[in-house]
Protein backbone atom coordinates (compact mmCIF):
# COMPACT_ATOMS: atom_id res chain seq x y z
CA UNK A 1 92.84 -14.66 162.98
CA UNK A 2 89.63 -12.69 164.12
CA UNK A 3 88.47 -13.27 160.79
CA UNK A 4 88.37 -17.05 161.57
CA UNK A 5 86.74 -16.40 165.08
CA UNK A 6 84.12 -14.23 163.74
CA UNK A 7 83.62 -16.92 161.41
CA UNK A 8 83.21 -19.51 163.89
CA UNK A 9 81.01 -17.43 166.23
CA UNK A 10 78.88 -16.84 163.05
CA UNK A 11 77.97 -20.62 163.03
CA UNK A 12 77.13 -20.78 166.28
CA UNK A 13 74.78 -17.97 165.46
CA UNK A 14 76.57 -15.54 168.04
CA UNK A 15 74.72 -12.28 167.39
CA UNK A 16 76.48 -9.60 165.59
CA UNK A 17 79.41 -11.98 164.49
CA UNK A 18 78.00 -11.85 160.77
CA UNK A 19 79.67 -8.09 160.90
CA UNK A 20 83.04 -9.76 159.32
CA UNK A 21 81.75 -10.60 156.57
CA UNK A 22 80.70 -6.95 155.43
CA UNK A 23 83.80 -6.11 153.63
CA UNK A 24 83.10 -2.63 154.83
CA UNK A 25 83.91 -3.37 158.13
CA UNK A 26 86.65 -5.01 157.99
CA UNK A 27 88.56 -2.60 155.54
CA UNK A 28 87.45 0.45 158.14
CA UNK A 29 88.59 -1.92 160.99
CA UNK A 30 92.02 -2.76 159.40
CA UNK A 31 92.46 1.20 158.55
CA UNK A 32 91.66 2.33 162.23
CA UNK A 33 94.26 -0.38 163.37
CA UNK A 34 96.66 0.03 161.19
CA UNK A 35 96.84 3.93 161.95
CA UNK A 36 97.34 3.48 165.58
CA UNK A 37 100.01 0.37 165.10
CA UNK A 38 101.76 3.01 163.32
CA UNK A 39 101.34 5.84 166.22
CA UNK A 40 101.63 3.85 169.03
CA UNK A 41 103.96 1.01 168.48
CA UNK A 42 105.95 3.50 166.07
CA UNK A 43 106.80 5.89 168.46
CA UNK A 44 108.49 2.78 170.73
CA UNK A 45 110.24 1.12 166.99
CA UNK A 46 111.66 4.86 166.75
CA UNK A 47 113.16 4.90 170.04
CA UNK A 48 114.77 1.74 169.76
CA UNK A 49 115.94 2.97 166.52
CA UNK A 50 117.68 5.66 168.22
CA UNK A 51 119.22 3.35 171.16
CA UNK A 52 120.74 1.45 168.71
CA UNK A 53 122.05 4.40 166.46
CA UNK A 54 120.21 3.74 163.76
CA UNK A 55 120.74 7.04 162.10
CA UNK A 56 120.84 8.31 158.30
CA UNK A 57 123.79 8.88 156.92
CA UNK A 58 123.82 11.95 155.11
CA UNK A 59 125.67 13.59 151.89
CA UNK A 60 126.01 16.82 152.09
CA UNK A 61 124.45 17.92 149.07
CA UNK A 62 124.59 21.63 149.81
CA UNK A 63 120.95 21.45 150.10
CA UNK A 64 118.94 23.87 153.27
CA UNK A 65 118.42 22.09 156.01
CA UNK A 66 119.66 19.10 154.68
CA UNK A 67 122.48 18.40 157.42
CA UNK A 68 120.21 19.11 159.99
CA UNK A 69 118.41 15.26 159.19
CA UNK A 70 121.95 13.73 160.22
CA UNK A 71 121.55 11.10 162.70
CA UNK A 72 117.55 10.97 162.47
CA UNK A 73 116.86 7.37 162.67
CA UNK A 74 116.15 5.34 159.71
CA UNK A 75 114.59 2.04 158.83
CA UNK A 76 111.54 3.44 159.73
CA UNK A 77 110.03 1.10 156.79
CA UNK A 78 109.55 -1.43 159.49
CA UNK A 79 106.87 0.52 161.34
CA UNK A 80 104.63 0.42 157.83
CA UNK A 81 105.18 -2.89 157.18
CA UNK A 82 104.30 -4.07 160.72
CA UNK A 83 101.21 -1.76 160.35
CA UNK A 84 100.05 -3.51 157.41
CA UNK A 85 100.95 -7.29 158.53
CA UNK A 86 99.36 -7.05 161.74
CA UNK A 87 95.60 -5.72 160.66
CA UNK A 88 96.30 -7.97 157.52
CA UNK A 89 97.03 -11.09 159.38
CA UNK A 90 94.17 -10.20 162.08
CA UNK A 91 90.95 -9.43 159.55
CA UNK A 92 92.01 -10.77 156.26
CA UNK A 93 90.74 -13.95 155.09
CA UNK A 94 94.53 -15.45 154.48
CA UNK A 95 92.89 -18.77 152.75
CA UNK A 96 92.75 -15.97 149.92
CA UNK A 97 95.31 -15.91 147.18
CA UNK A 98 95.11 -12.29 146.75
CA UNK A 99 95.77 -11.72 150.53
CA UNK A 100 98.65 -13.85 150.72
CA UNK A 101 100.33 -12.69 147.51
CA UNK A 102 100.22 -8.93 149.09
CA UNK A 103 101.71 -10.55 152.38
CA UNK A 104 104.17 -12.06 150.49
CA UNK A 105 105.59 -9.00 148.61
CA UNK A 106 105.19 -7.32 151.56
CA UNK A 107 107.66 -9.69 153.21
CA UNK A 108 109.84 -10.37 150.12
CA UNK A 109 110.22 -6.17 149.32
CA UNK A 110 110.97 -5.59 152.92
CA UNK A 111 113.42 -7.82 153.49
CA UNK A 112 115.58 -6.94 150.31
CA UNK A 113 115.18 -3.38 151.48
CA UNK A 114 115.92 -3.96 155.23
CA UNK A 115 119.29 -5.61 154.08
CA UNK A 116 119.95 -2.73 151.94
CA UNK A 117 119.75 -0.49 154.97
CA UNK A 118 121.67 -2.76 157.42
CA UNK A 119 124.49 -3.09 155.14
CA UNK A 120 124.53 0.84 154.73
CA UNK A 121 124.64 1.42 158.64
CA UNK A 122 125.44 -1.77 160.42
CA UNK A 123 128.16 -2.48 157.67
CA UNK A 124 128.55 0.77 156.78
CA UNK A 125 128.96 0.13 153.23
CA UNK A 126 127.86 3.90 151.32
CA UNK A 127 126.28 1.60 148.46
CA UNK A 128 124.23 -0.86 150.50
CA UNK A 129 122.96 -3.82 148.73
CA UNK A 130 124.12 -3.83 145.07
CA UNK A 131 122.34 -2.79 142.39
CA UNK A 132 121.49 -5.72 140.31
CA UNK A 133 120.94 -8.01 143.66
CA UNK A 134 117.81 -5.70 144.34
CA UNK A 135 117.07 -6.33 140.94
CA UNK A 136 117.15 -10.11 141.20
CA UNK A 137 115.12 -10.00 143.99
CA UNK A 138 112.25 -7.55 141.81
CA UNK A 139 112.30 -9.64 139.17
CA UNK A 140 112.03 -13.22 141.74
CA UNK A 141 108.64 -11.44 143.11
CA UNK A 142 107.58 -10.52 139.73
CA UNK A 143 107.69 -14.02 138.51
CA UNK A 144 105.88 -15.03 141.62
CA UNK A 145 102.97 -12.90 140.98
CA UNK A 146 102.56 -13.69 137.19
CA UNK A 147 103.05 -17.52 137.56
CA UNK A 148 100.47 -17.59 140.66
CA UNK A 149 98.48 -15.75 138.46
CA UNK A 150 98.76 -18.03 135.27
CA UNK A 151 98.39 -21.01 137.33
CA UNK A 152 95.94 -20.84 140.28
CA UNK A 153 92.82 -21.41 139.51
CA UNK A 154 91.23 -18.83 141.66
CA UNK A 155 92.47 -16.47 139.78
CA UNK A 156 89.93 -15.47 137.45
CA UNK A 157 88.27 -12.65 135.73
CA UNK A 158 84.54 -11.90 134.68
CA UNK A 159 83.98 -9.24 131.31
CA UNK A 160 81.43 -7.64 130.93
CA UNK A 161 78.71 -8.85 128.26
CA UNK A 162 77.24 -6.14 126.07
CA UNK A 163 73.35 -6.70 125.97
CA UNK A 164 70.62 -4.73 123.33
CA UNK A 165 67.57 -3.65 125.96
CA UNK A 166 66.09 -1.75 123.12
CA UNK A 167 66.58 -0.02 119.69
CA UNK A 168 69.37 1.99 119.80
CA UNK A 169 69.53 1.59 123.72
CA UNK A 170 72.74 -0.80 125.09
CA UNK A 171 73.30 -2.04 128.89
CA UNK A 172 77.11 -3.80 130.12
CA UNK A 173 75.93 -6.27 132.32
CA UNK A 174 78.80 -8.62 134.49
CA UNK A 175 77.26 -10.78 137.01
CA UNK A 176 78.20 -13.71 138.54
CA UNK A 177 75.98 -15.66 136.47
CA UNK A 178 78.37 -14.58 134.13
CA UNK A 179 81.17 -16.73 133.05
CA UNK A 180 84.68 -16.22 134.60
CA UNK A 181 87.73 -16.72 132.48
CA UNK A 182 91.60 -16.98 133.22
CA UNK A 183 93.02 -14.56 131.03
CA UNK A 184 96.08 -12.62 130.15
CA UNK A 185 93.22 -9.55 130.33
CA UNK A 186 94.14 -6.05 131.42
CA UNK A 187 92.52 -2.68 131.34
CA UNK A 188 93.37 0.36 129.43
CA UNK A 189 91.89 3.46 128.69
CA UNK A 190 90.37 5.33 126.43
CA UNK A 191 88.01 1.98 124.50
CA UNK A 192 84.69 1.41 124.52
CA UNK A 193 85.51 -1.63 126.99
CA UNK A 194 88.59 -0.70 128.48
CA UNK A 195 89.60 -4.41 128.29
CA UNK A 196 92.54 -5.64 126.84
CA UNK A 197 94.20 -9.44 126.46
CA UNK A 198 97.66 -9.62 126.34
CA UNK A 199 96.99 -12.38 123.32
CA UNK A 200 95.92 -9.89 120.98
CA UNK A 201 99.82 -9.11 120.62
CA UNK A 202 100.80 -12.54 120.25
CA UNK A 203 97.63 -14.50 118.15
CA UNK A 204 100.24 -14.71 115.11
CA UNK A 205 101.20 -17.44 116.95
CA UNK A 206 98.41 -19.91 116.56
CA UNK A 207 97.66 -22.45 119.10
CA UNK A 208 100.64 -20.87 121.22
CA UNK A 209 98.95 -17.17 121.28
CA UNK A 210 97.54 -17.72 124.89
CA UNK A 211 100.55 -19.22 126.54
CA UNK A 212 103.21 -16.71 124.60
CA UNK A 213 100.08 -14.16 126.01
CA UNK A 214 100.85 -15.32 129.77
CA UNK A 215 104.46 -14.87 128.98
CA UNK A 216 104.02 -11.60 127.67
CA UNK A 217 101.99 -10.65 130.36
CA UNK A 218 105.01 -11.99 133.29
CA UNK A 219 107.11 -9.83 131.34
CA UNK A 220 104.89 -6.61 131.83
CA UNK A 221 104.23 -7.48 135.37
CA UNK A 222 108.46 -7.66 136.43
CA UNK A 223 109.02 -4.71 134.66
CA UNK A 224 106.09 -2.62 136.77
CA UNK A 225 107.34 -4.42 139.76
CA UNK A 226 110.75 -3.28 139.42
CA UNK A 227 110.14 0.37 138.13
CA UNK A 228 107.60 1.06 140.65
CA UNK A 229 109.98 -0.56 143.10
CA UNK A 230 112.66 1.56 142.58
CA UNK A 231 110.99 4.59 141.02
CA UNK A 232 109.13 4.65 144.82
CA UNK A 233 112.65 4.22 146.23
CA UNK A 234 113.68 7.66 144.41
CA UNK A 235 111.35 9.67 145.53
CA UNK A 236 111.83 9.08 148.92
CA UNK A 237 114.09 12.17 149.08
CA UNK A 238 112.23 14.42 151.62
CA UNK A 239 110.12 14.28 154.43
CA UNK A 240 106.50 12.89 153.91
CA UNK A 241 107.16 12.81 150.00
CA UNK A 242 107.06 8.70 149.61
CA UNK A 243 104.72 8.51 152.35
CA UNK A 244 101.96 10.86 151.27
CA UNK A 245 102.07 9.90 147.79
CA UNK A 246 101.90 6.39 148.20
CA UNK A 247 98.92 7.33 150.39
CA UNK A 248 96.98 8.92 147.64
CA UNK A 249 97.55 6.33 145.37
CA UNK A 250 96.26 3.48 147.80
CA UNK A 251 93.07 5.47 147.95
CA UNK A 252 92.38 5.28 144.43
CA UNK A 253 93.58 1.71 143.82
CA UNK A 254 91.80 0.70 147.18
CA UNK A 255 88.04 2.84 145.03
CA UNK A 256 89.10 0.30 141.78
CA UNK A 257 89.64 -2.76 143.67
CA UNK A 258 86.65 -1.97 145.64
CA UNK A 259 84.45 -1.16 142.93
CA UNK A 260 85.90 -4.40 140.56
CA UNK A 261 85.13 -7.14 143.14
CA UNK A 262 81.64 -5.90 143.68
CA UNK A 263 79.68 -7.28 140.80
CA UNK A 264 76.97 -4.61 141.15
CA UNK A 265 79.32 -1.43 141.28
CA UNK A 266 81.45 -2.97 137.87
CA UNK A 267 78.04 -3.91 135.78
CA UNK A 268 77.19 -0.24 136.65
CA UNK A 269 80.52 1.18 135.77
CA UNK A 270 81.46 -1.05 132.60
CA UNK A 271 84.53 -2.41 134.72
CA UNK A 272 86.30 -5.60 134.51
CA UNK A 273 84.91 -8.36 137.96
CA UNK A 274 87.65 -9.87 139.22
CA UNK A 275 85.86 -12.28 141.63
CA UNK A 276 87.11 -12.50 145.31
CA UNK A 277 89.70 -10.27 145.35
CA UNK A 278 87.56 -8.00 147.70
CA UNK A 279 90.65 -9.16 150.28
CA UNK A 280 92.70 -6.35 148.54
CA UNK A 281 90.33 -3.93 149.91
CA UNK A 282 91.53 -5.17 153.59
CA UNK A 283 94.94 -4.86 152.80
CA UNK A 284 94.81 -2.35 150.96
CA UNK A 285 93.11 -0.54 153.75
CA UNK A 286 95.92 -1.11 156.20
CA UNK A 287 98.35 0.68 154.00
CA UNK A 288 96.82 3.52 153.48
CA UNK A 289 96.48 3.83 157.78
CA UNK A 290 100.04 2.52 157.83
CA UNK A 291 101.28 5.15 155.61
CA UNK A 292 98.86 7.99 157.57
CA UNK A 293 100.26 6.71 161.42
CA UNK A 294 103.95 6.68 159.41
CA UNK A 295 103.17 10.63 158.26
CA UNK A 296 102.67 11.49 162.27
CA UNK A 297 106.17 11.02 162.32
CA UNK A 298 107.52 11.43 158.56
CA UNK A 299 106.24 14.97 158.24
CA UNK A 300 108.61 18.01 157.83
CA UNK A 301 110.50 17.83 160.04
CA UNK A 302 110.95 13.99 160.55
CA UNK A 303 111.79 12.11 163.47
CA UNK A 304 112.16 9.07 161.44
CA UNK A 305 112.71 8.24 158.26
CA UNK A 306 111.77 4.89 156.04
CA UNK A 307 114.70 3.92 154.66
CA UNK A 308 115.03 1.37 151.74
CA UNK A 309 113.11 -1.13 153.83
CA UNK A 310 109.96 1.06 153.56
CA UNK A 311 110.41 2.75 149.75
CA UNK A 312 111.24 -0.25 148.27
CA UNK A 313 108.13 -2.25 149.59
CA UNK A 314 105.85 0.67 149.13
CA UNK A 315 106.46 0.94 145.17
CA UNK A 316 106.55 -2.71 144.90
CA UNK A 317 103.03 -3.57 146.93
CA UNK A 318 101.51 -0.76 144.51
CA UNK A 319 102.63 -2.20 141.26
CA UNK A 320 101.71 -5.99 142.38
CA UNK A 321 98.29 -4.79 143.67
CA UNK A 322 97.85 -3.06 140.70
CA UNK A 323 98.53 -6.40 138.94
CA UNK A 324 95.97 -8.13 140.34
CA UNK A 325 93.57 -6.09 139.97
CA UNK A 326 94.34 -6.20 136.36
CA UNK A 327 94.98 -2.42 136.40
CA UNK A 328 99.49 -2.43 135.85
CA UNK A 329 98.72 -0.17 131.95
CA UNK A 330 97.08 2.18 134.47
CA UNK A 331 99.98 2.71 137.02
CA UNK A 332 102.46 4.93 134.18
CA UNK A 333 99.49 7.71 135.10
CA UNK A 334 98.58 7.05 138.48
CA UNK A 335 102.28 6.48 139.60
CA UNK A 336 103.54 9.14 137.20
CA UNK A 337 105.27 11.12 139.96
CA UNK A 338 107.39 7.85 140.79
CA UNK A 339 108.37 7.30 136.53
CA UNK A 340 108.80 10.89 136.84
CA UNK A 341 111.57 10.69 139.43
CA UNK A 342 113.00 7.85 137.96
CA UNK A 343 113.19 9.06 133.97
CA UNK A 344 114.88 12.41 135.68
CA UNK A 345 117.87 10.42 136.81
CA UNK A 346 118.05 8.63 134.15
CA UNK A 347 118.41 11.80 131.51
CA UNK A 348 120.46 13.12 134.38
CA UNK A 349 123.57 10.33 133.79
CA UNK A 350 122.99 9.69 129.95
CA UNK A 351 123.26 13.74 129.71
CA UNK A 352 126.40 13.70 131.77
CA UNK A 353 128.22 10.67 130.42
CA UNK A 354 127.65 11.99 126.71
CA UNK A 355 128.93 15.72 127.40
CA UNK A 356 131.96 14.38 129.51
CA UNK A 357 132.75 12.35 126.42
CA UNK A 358 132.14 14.83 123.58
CA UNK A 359 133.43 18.07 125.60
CA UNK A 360 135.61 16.54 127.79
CA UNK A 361 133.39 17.61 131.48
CA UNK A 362 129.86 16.55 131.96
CA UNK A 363 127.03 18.66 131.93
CA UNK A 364 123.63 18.49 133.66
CA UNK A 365 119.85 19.01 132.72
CA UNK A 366 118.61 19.69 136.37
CA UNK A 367 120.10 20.82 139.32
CA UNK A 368 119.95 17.83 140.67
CA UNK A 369 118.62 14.42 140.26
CA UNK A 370 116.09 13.16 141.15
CA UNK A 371 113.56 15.65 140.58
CA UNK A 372 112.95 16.77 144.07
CA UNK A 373 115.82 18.21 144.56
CA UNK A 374 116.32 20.11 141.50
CA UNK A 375 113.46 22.07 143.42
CA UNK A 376 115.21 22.68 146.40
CA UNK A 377 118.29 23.73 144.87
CA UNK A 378 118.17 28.00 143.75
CA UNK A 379 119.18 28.53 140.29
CA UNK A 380 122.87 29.60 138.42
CA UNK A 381 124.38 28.10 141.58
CA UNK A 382 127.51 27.49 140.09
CA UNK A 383 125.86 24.49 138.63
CA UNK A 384 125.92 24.13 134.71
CA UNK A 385 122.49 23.14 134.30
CA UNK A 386 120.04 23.29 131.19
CA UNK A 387 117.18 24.14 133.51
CA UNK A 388 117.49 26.96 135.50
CA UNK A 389 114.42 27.30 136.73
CA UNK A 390 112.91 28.04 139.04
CA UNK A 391 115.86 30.57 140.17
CA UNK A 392 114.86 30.49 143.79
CA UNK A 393 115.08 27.35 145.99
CA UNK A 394 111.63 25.73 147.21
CA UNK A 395 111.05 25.08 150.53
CA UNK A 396 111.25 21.30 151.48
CA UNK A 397 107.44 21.30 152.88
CA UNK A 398 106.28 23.26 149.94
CA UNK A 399 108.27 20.58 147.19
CA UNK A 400 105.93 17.55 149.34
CA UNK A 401 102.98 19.50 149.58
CA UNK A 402 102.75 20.66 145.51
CA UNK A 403 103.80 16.99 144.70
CA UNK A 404 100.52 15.61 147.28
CA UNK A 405 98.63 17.88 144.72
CA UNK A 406 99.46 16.61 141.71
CA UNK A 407 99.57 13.14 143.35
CA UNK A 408 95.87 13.67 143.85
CA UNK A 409 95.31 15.27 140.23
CA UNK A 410 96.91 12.26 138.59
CA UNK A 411 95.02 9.65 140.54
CA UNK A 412 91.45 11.77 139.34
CA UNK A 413 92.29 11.47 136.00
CA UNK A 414 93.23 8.02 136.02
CA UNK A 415 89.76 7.39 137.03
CA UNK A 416 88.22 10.04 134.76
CA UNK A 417 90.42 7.88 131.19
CA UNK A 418 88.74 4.74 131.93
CA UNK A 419 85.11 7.05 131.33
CA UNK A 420 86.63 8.13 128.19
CA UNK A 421 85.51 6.27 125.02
């Protein structure tokens, strides 16, 4: 709403009004706010939390220190998301489709995930929300997100044009001059353009390559929504781990999205312009402060923790920012530790149902599933495990703070494939 004041005051020539336009300021501005949201109004969501014994129910997993977190309040996913919707709704420019399509999966992921919770505690039903309704719901925002997509018309994106200066001497020009398409277009690593249109797969078609393209592209979009969703979901395990991940990874898709609405910055850089979707540097801005204020009280050892209705939202926001950015064939690397976690339950059941039914008892690869805890648990502990190591048990700060590393490692080399040719 500020954004429309500003923009008012700016016509009547109000000095220093013109300062919301800078997309600059209103990114920093939406960080700074967003951070103490989550500090300040946290600290009072956490307290209510505990009035109304709001607490985690834990398994005792045999894990150290793991009993300890009983009772420590939960649904602390609400403080992040009203961090993000308030700086959002405040200095975003919501007559922007990419603004209102990150409020809406903000909304949409929350609320499947906050009745997950409520039905664990208020309910208290073990399983939550079932399995294949969370589904539904990933697949309903994926198809939300591709079809806007497909058919808004502000939607568009700008390749770059390859231009001879000289002999033997090539510039990649995009400007706005240049002309913007709507595209099933993508970008991938390791080409001389990094571009890449979904028709290419389907041109056997004929004259129904580009819509059978769109389709193709839907389909790739509910599948990242979904595994990022729930691969997000999995690693929220122990403290800070989610949090500070998804953190890192805002920072570098906040650089792309930055550097791919600014015309300049992707001529420079041979990137793909994807005109006016410099809003996703606002909101993506408030997430990363959300998730910062969130770590104030997330970090070993937590006073709150995010529940579904945080996890859930945070791997879903990254995979449909991602999307829209035209970046989702980048998020298997930059979200690897989430695909990790997910692919290590997944081995961890097919393993076990295949050994119980050839050998008659099932048999493990790790520890323990998902990979966190296969860290925190010490090794020949009566568990019949492939992997062993490593023998001794990890502490739980240790696990989150090796995992922030490689969190950070991942998201540099995601930006360092796109340079190589």
């Amino acid at each position: 709403m500020l954004y429309y004041l500003f923009e008012y005051l700016t016509g009547l020539g109000v000095p220093g009004s013109r300062l919301m336009s800078y997309i600059t300021f209103r990114s920093g501005m939406a960080l700074v706010l967003s951070l103490l949201i989550a500090i300040f109004i946290g600290k009072k969501i956490i307290a209510k939390l505990q009035s109304m014994q709001v607490g985690e129910i834990i398994r005792d997993l045999d894990l150290e220190g793991q009993m300890s977190k009983k009772g420590t309040p939960t649904m602390g996913g609400i403080i992040i998301i009203v961090s993000i919707l308030i700086p959002c709704l405040l200095l975003g420019n919501l007559s922007s489709v990419y603004m209102l399509l990150m409020i809406i999966a903000t909304i949409w992921l929350g609320s499947i995930g906050f009745l997950d919770d409520y039905l664990k505690i208020h309910r208290h039903n073990k399983d939550g929300l079932k399995g294949k309704f969370k589904i539904v719901g990933q697949i309903g925002l994926g198809l939300i997100v591709g079809l806007t997509m497909y058919l808004n018309d502000d939607v568009v994106v700008s390749e770059n044009v390859e231009v001879v200066l000289r002999e033997h001497k090539e510039m990649v020009v995009s400007s706005p001059q240049a002309e913007s398409v709507k595209a099933p277009v993508t970008t991938i690593p390791f080409v001389k353009d990094n571009n890449f249109n979904y028709t290419y797969l389907t041109s056997w078609l004929g004259d129904h390559a580009e819509m059978a393209g769109w389709i193709l592209f839907i389909i790739v979009t509910i599948i990242a929504v979904t595994a990022t969703s729930n691969g997000a979901n999995l690693t929220d395990g122990i403290d800070g781990l989610a949090a500070g991940t998804s953190a890192i990874i805002g920072v570098a898709l906040a650089i792309m999205a930055y550097l791919g609405s600014n015309f300049i910055y992707s001529s420079y850089l041979n990137i793909m312009y994807v005109p006016g979707s410099e809003e996703l540097v606002v909101y993506m801005a408030a997430f990363i402060g959300a998730l910062v204020g969130f770590l104030w009280y997330n970090t070993y050892p937590a006073q709150v923790f995010m529940g579904d209705t945080g996890s859930l939202t945070l791997g879903g926001v990254i995979a449909v920012f991602a999307i829209l950015i035209h970046k989702e064939l980048l998020i298997p690397l930059l979200c690897a530790i989430f695909f990790v976690e997910d692919i290590s339950v997944m081995i961890q059941v097919a393993y076990f149902k295949f050994t119980k039914k050839k050998y008659g008892e099932g048999k493990r690869v790790f520890k323990m599933a998902p990979l966190h805890h296969h860290f925190q648990r010490p090794g020949n502990a009566g568990f019949d495990a492939l992997i062993q190591k490593p023998l001794q048990a990890i502490p739980e700060s240790k696990i989150t703070m090796r995992f922030w590393i490689i969190g950070i490692i991942l998201a540099v080399m995601t930006f360092v494939t796109l340079k190589i040719r």
